[in-house]
C-alpha atoms as a PDB file:
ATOM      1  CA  UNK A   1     133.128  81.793 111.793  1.00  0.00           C
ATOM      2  CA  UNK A   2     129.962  81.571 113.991  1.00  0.00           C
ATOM      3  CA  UNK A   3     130.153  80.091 117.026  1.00  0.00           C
ATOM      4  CA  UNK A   4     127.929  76.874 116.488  1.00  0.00           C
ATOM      5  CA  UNK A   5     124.171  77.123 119.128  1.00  0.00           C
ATOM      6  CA  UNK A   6     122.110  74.288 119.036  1.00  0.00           C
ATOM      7  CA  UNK A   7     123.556  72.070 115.891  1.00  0.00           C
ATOM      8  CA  UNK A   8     122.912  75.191 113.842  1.00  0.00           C
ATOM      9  CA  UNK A   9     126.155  77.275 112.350  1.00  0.00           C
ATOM     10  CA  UNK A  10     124.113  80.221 110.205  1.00  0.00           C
ATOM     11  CA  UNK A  11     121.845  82.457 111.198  1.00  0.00           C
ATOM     12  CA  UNK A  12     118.946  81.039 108.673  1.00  0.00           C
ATOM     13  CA  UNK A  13     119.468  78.158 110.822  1.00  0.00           C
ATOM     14  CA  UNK A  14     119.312  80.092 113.766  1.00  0.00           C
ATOM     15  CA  UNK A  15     115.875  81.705 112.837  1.00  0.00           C
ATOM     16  CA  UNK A  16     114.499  78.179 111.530  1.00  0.00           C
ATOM     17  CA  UNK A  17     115.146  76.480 115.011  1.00  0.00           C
ATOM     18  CA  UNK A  18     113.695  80.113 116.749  1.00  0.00           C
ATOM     19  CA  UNK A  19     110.523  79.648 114.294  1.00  0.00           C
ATOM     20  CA  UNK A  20     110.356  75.943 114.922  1.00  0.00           C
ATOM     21  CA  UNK A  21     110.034  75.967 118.683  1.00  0.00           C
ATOM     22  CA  UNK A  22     107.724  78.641 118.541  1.00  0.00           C
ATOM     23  CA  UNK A  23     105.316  76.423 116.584  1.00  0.00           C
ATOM     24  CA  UNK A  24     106.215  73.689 118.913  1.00  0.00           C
ATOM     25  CA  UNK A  25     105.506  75.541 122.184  1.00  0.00           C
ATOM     26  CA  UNK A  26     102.326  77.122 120.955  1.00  0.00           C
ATOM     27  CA  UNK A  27     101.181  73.837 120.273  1.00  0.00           C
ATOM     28  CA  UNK A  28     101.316  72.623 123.643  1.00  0.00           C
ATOM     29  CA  UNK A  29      99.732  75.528 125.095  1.00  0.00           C
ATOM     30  CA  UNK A  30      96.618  74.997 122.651  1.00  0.00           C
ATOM     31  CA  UNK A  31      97.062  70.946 123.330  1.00  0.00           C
ATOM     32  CA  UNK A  32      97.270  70.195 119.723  1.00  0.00           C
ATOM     33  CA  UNK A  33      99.757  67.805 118.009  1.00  0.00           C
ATOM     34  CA  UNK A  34     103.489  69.808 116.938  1.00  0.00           C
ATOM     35  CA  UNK A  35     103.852  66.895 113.792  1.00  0.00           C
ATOM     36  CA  UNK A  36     100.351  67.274 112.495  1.00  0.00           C
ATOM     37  CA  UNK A  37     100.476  71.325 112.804  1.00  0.00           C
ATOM     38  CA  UNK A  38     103.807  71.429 110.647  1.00  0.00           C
ATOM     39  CA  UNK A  39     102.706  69.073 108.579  1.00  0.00           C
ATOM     40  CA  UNK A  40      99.697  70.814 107.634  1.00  0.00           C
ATOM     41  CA  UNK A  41     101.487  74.410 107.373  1.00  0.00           C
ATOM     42  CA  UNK A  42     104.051  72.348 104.686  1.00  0.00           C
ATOM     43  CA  UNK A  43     101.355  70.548 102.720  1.00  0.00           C
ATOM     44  CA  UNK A  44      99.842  74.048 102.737  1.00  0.00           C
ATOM     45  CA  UNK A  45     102.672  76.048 100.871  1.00  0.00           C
ATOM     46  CA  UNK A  46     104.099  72.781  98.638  1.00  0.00           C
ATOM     47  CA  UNK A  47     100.155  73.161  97.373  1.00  0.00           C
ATOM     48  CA  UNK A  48     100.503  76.895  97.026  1.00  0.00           C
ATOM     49  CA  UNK A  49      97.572  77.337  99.072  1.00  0.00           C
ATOM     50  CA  UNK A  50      96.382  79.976 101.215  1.00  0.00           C
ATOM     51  CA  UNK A  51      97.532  79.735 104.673  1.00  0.00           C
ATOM     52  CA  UNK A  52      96.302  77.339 106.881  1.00  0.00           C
ATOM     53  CA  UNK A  53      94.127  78.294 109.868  1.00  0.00           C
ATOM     54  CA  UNK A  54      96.187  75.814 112.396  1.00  0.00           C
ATOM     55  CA  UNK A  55      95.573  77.875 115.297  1.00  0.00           C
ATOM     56  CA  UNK A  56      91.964  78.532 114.536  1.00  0.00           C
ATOM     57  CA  UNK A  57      92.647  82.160 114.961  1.00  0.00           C
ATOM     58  CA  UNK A  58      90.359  83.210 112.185  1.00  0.00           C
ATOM     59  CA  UNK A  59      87.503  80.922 113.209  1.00  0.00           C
ATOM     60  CA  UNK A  60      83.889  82.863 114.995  1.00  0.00           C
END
């Protein structure tokens, strides 16, 4: 068995949390809010849209 890191026991959980905190740090570096970003990315792929420009990378 896996030694358990940070309440997670699998490595899908393991890459979730990795994935997660990335989001969460990027947000504070670009001083937006960690909630609304997520939420947006979910509401994004639940709607099957396209992905959402949260980071305004593909903005002129």
């Amino acid at each position: 068995m896996r030694k358990i890191c940070y309440g997670t026991s699998s490595d899908r959980g393991e890459k979730f949390r990795s994935r997660i905190l990335s989001v969460v740090e990027t947000c504070k570096k670009r001083k937006l809010s960690p909630i609304t970003v997520i939420s947006t990315i979910i509401a994004g792929v639940v709607g099957k849209c396209d992905y959402p420009d949260v980071f305004g990378l593909t903005s002129a």
